[in-house]
N, C-alpha and C. Protein backbone atom coordinates (compact mmCIF):
# COMPACT_ATOMS: atom_id res chain seq x y z
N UNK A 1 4.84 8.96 -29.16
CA UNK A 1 6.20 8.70 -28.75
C UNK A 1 6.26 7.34 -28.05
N UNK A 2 7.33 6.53 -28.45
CA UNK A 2 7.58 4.98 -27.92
C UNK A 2 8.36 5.02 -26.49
N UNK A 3 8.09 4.01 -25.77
CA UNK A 3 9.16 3.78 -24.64
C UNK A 3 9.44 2.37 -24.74
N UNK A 4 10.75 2.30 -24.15
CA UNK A 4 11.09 0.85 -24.19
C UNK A 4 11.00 0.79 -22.25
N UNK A 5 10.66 0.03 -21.63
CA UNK A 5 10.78 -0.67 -20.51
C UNK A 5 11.71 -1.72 -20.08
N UNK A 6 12.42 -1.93 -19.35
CA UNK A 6 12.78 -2.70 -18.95
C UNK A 6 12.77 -3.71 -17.64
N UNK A 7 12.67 -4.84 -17.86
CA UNK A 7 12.80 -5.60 -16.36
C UNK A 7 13.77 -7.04 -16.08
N UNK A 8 14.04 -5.98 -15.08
CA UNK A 8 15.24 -6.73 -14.57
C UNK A 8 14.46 -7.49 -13.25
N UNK A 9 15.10 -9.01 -13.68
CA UNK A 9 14.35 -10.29 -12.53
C UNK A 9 15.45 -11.12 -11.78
N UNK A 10 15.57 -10.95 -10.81
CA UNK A 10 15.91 -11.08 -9.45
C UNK A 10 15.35 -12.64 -9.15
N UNK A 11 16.35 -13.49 -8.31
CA UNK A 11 15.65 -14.37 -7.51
C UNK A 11 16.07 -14.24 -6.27
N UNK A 12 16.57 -13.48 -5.78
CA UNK A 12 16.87 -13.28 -4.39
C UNK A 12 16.17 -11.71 -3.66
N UNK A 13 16.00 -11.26 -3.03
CA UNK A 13 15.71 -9.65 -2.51
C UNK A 13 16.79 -9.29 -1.89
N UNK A 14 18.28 -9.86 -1.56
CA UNK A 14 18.88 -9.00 -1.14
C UNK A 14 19.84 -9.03 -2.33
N UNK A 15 19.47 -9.63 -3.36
CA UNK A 15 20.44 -9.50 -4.76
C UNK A 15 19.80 -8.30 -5.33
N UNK A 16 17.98 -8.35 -5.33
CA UNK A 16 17.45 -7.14 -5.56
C UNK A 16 18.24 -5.85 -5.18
N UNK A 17 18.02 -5.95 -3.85
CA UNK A 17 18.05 -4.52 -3.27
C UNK A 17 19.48 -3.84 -3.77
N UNK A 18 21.11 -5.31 -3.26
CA UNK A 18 22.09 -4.38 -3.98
C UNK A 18 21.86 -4.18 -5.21
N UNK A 19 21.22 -4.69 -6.41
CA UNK A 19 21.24 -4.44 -7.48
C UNK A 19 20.10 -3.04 -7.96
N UNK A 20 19.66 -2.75 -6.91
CA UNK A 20 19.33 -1.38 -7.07
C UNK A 20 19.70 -0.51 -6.56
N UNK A 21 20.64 -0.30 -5.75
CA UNK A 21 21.29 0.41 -5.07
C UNK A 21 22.72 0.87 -6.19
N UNK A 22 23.43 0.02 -7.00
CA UNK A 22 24.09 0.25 -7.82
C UNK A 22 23.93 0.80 -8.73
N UNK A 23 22.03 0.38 -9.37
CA UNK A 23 21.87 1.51 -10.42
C UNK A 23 21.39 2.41 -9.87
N UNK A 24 20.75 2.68 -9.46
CA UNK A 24 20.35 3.76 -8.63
C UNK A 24 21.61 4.79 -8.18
N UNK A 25 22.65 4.49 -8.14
CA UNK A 25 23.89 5.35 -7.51
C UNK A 25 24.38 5.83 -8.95
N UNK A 26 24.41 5.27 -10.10
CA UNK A 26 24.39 5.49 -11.09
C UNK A 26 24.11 6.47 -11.79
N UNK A 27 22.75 7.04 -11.03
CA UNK A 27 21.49 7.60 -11.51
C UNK A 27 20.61 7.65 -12.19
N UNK A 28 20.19 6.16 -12.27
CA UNK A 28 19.47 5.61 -13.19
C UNK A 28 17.94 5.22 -11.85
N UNK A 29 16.48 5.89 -12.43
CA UNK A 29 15.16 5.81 -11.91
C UNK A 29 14.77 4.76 -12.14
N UNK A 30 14.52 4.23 -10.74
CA UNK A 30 14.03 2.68 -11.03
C UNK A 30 12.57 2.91 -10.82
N UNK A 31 11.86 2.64 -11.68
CA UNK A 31 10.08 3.26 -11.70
C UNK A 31 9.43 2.14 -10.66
N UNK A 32 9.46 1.27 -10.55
CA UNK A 32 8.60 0.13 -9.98
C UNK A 32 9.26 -1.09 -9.83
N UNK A 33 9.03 -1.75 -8.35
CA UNK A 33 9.75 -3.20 -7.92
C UNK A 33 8.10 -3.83 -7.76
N UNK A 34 8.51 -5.62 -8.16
CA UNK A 34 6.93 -6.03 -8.39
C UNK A 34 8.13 -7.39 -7.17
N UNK A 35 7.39 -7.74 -6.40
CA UNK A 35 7.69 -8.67 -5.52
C UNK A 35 6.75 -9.72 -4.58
N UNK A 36 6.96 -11.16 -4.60
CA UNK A 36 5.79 -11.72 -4.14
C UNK A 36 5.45 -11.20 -2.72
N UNK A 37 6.42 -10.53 -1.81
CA UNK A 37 6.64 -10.31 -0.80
C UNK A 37 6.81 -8.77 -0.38
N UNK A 38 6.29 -7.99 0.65
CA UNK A 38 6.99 -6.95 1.06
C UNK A 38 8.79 -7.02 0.97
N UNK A 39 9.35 -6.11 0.58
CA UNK A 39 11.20 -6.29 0.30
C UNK A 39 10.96 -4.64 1.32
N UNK A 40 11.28 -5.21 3.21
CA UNK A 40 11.82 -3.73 3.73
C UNK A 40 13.00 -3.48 3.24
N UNK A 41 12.96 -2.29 2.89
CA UNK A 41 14.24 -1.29 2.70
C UNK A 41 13.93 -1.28 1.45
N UNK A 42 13.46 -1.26 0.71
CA UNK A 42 13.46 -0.97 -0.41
C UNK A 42 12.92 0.14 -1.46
N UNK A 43 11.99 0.50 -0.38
CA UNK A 43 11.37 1.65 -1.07
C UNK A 43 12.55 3.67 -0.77
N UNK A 44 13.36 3.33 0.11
CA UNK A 44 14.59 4.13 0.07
C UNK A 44 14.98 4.09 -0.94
N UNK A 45 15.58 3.07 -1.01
CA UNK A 45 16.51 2.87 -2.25
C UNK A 45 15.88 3.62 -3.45
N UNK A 46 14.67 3.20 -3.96
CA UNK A 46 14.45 3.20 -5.47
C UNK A 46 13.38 4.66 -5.07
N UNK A 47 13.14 5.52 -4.17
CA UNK A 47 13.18 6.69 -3.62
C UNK A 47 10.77 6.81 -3.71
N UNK A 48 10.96 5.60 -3.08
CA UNK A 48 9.55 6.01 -3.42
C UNK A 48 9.25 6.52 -1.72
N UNK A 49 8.08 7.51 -2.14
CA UNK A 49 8.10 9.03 -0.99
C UNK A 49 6.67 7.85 0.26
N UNK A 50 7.01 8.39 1.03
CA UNK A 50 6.26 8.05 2.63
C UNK A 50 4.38 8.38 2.21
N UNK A 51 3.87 7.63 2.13
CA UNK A 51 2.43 8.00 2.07
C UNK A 51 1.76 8.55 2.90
N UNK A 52 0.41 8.93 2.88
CA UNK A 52 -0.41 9.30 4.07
C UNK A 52 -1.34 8.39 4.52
N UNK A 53 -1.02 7.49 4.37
CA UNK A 53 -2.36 6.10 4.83
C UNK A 53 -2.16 6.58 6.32
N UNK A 54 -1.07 6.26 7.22
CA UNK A 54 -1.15 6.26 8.68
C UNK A 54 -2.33 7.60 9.29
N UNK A 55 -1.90 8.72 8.63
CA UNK A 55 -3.05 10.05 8.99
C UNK A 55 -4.44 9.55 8.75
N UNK A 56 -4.86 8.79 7.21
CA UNK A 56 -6.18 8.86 7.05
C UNK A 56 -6.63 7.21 7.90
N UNK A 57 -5.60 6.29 8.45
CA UNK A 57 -6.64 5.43 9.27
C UNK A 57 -6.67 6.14 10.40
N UNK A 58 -5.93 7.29 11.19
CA UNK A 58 -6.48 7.78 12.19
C UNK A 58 -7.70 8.43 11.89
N UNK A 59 -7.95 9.11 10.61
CA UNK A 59 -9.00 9.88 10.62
C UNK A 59 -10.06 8.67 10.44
N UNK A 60 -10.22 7.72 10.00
CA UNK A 60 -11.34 6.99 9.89
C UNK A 60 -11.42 6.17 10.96
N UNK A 61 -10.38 6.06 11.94
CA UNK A 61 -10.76 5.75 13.19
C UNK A 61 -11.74 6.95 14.34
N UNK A 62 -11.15 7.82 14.12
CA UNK A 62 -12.11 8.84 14.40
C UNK A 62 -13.28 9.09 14.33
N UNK A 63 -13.59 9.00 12.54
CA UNK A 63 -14.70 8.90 12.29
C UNK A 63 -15.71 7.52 12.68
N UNK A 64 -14.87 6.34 13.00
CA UNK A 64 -15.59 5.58 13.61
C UNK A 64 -16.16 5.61 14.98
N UNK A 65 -15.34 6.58 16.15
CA UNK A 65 -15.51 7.24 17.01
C UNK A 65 -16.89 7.62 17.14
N UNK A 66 -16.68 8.94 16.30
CA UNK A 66 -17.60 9.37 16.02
C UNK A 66 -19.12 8.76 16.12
N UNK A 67 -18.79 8.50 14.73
CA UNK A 67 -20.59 7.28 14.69
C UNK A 67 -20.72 6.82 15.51
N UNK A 68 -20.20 5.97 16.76
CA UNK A 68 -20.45 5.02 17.13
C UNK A 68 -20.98 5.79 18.28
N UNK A 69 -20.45 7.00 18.72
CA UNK A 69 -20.99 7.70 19.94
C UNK A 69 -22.05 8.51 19.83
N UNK A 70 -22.41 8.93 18.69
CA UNK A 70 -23.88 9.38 17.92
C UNK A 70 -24.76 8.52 17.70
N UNK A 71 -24.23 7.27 17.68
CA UNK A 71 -25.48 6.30 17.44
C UNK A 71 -25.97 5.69 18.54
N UNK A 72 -25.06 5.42 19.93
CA UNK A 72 -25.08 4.59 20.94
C UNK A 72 -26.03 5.76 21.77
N UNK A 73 -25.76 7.30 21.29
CA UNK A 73 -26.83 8.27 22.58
C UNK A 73 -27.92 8.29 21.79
N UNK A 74 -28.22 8.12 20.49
CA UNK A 74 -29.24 8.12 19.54
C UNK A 74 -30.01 6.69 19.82
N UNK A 75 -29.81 5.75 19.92
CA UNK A 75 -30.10 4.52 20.19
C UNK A 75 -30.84 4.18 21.46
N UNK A 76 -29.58 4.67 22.71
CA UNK A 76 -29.66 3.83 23.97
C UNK A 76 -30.69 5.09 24.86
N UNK A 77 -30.37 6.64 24.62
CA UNK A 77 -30.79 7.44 25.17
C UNK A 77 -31.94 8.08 24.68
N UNK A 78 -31.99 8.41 22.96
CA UNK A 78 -32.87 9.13 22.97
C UNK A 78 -34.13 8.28 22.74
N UNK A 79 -33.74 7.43 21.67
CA UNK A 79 -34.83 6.77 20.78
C UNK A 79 -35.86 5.51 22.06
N UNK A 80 -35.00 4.91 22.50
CA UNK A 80 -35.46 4.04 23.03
C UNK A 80 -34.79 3.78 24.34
N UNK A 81 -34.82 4.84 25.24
CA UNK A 81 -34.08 3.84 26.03
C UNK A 81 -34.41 2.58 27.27
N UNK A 82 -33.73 1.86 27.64
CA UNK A 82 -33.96 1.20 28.29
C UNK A 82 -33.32 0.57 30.13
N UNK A 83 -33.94 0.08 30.46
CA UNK A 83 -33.33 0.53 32.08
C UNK A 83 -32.19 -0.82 32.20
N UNK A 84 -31.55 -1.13 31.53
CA UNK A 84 -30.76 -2.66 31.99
C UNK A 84 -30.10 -2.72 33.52
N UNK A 85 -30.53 -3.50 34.26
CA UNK A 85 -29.28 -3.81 35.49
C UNK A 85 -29.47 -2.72 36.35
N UNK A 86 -30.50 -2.24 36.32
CA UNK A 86 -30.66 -1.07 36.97
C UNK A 86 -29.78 0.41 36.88
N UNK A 87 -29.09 0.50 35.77
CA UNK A 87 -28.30 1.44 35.30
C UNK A 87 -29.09 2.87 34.94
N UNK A 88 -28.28 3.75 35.31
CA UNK A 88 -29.48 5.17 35.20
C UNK A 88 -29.35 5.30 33.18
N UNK A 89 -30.52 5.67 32.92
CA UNK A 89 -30.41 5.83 31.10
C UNK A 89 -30.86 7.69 31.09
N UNK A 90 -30.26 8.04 31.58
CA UNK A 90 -31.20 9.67 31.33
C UNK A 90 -30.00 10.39 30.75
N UNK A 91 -28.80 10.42 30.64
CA UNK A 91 -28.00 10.92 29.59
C UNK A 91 -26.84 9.66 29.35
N UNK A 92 -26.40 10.43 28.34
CA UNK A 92 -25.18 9.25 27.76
C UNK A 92 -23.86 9.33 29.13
N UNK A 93 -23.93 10.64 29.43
CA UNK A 93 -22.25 10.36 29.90
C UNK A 93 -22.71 9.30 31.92
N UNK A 94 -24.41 9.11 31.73
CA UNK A 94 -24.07 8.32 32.96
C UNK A 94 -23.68 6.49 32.52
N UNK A 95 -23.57 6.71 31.24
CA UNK A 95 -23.72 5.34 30.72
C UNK A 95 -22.10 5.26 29.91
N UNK A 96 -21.59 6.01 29.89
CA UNK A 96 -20.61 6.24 28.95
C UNK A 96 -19.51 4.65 29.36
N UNK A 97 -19.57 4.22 30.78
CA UNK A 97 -18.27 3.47 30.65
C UNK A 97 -18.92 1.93 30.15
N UNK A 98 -20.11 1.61 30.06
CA UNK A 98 -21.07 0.77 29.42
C UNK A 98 -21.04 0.51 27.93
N UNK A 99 -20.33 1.81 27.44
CA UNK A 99 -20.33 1.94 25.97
C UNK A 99 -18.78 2.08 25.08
N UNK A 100 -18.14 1.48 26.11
CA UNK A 100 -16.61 1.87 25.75
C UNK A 100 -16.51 0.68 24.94
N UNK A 101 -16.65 -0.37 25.35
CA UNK A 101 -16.13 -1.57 24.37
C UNK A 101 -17.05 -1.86 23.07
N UNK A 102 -18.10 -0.99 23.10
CA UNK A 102 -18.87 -1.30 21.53
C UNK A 102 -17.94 0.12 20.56
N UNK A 103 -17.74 1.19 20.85
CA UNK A 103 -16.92 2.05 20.69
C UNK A 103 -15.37 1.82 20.11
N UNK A 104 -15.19 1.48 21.33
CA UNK A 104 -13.51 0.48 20.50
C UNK A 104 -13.89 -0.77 19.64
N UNK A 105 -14.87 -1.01 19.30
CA UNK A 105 -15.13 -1.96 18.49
C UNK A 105 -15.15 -1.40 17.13
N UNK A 106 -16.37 -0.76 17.37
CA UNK A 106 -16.72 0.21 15.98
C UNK A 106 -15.68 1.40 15.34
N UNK A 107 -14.47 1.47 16.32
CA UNK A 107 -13.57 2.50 15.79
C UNK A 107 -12.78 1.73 14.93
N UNK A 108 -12.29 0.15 15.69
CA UNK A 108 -11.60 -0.28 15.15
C UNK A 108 -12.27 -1.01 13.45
N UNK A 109 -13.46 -1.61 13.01
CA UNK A 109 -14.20 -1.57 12.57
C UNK A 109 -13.94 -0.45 11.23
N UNK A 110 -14.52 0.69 11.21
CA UNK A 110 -14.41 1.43 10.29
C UNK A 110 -13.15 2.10 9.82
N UNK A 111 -11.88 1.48 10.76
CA UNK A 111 -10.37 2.13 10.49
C UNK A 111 -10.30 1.35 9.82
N UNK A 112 -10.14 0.17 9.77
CA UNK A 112 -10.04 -1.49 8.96
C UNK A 112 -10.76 -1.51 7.93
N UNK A 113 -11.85 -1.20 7.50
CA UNK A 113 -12.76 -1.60 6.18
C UNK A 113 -12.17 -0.39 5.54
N UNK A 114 -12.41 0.83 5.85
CA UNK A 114 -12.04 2.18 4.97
C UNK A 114 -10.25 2.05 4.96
N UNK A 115 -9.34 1.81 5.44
CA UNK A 115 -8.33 1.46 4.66
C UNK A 115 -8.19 0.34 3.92
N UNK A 116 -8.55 -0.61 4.21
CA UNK A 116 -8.42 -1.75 2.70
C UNK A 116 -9.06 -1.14 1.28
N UNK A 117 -10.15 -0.42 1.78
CA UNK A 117 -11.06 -0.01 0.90
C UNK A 117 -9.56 1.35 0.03
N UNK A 118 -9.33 1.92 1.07
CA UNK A 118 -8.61 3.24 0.64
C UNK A 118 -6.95 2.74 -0.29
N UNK A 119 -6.81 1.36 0.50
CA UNK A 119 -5.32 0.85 -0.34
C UNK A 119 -5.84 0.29 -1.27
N UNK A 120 -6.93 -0.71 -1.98
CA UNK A 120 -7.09 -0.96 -2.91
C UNK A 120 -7.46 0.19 -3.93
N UNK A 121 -7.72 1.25 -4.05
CA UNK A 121 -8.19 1.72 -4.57
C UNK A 121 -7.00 2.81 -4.62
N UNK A 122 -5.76 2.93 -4.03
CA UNK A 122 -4.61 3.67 -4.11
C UNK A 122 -3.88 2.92 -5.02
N UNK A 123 -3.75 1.76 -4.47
CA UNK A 123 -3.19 0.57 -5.71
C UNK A 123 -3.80 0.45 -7.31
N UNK A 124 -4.75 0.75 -7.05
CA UNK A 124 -6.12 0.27 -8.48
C UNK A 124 -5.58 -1.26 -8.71
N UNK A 125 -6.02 -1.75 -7.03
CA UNK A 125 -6.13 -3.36 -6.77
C UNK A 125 -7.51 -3.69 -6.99
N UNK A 126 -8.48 -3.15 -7.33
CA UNK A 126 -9.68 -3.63 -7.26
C UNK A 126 -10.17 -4.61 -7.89
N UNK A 127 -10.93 -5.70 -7.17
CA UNK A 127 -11.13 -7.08 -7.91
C UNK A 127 -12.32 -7.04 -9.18
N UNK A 128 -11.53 -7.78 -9.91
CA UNK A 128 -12.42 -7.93 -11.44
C UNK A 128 -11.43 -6.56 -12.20
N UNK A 129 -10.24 -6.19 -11.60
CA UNK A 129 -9.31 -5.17 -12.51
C UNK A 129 -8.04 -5.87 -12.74
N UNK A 130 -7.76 -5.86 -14.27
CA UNK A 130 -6.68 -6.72 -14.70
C UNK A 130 -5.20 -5.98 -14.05
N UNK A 131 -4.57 -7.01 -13.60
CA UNK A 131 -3.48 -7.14 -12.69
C UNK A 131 -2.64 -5.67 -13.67
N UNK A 132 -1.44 -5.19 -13.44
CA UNK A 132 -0.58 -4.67 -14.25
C UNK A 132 0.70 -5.29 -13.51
N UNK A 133 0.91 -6.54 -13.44
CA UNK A 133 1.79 -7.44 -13.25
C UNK A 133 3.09 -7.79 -14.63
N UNK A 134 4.07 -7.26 -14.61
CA UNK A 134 4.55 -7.82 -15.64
C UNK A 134 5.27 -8.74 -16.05
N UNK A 135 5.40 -10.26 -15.37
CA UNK A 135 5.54 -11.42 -15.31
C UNK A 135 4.93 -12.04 -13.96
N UNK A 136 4.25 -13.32 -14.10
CA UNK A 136 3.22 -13.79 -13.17
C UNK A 136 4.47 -14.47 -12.06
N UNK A 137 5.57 -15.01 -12.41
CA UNK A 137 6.41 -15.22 -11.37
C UNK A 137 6.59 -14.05 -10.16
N UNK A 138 6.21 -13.25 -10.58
CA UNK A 138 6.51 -12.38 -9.13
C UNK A 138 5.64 -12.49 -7.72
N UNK A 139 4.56 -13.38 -7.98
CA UNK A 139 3.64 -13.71 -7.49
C UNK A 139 4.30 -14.80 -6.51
N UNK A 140 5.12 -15.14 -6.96
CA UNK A 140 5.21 -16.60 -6.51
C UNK A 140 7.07 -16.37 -6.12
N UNK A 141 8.06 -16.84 -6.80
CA UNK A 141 9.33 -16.52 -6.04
C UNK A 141 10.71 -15.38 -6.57
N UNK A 142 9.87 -14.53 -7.54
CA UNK A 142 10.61 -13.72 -8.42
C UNK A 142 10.89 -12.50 -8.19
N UNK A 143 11.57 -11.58 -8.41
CA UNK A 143 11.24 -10.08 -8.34
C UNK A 143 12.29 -9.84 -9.46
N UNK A 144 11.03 -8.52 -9.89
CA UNK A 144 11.44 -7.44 -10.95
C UNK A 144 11.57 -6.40 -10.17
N UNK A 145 12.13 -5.57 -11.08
CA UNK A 145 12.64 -4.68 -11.19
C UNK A 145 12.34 -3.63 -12.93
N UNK A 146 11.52 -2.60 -12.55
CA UNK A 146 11.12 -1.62 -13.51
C UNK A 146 11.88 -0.57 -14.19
N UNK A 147 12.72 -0.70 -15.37
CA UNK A 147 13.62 0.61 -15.38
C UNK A 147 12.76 1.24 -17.41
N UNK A 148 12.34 2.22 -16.82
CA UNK A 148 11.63 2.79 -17.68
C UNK A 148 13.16 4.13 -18.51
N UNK A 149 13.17 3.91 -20.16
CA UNK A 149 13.67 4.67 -20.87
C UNK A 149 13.78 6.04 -20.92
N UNK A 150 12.06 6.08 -21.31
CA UNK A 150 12.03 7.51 -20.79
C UNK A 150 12.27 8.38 -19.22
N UNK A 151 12.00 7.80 -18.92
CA UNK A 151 12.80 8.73 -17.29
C UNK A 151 14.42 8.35 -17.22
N UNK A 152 15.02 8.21 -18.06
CA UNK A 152 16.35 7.98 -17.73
C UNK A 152 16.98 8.08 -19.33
N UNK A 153 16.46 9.41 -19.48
CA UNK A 153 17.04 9.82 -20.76
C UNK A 153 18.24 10.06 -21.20
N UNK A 154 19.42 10.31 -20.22
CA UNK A 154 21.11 10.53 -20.04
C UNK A 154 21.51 9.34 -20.37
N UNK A 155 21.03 8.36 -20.38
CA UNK A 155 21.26 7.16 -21.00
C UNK A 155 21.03 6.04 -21.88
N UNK A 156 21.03 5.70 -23.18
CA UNK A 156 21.11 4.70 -24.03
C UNK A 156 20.53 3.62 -24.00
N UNK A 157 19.14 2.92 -24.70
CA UNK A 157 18.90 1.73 -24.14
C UNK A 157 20.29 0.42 -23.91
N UNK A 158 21.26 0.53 -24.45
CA UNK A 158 22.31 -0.22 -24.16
C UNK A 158 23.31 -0.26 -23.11
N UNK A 159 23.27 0.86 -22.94
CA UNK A 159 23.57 0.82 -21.49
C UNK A 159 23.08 0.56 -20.38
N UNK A 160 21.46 0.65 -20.71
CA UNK A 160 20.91 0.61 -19.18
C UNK A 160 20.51 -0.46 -19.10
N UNK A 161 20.55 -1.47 -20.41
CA UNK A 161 21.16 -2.59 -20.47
C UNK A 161 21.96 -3.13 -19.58
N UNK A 162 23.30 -2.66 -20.03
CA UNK A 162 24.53 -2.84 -19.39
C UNK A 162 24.49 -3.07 -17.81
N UNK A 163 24.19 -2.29 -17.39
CA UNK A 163 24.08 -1.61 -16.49
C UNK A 163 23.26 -2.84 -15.12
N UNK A 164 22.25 -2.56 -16.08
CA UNK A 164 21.29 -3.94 -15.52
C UNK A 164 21.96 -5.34 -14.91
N UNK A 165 22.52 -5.79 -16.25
CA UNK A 165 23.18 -7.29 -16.38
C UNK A 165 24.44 -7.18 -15.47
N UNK A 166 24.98 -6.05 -14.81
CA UNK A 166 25.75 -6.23 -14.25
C UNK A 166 25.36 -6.57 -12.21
N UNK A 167 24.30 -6.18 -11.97
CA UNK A 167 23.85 -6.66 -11.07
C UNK A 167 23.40 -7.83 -9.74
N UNK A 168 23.33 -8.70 -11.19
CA UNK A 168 23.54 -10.10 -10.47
C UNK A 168 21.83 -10.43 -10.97
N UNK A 169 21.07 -10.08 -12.15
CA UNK A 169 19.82 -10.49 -12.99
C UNK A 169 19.75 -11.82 -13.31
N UNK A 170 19.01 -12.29 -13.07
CA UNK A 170 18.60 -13.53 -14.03
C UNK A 170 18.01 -13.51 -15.58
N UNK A 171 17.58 -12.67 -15.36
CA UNK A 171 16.75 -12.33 -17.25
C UNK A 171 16.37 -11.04 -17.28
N UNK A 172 16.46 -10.49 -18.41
CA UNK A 172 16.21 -9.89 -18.46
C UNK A 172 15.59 -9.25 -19.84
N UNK A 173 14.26 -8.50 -19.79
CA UNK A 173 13.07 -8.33 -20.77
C UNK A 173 12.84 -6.54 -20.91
N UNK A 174 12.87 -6.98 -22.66
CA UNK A 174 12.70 -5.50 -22.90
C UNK A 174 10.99 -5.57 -23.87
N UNK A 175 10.28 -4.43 -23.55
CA UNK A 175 9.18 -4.17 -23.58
C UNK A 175 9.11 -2.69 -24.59
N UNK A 176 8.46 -2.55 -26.33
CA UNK A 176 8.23 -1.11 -26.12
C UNK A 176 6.90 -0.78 -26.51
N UNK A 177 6.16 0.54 -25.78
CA UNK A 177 4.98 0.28 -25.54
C UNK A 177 5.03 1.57 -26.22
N UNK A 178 3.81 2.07 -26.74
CA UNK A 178 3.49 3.54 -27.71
C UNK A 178 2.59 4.25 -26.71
């Protein structure tokens, strides 16, 4: 089965946004906005749902927690410890305020690498993976706009045509893919 795609290209983001807000009221599914830039407010509009990134960098801040306080009593207390500054070393919690800023280091540390790691790989941004960009201007001062056929079956490729060009588009490109 074929689909035709469409994209509608924008040179402004607040020409974008009303121009998705119109089809969209319409009831026409706008599948994907490609923009050189974050466009706030936009993901309302074209109804894309709230992720869970914020939960899992707490959890991998945690888990950086974690390690870092298993490794610092594993390290400083059990394995080797040592007497610095005359500081008592015979358990962790007499050392604990000694170990706060390598701690907030290492939390912050493994929240930061494991979400880039976790958004590229939510994206399938990963480098040496061919872009799914569908004009290279968006990179630079353009925005599309994604209106896929099949999810908007109540309507006619000519209309949603229509529909489109009435927006305030600069061009607009039809695509059909098998």
């Amino acid at each position: 089965m074929s689909d035709r795609i469409f994209y509608a290209m924008y040179d402004d983001d607040d020409v974008l946004k009303d121009g998705a807000k119109k089809v969209v009221s319409k009831g026409v599914k706008v599948n994907e906005v490609f923009s050189p830039f974050p466009v706030h407010g936009i993901d309302p509009i074209i109804g894309v749902k709230h992720t869970r990134l914020g939960i899992m960098a707490f959890l991998y801040g945690l888990t950086g927690l974690m390690l870092a306080t298993i490794g610092m009593r594993y390290f400083m207390i059990v394995d080797w410890p040592m007497n610095i500054g005359g500081k008592p070393n015979n358990t962790y919690l007499q050392n604990i305020l000694a170990f706060i800023p390598i701690t907030f280091e290492f939390t912050v540390l493994c929240a930061a690498h494991l979400m880039a790691i976790t958004y590229l790989l939510s994206n399938k941004t990963l480098p040496g993976r061919k872009a799914d960009n569908p004009d290279p201007r968006t990179t630079d001062d353009k925005f599309v706009m994604e209106v896929r056929l099949s999810e908007n079956q109540q309507f006619t490729a000519d209309e949603l045509a229509a529909m489109l060009k009435e927006t305030g588009i600069i061009e607009l490109n039809q695509k059909e893919i098998n």
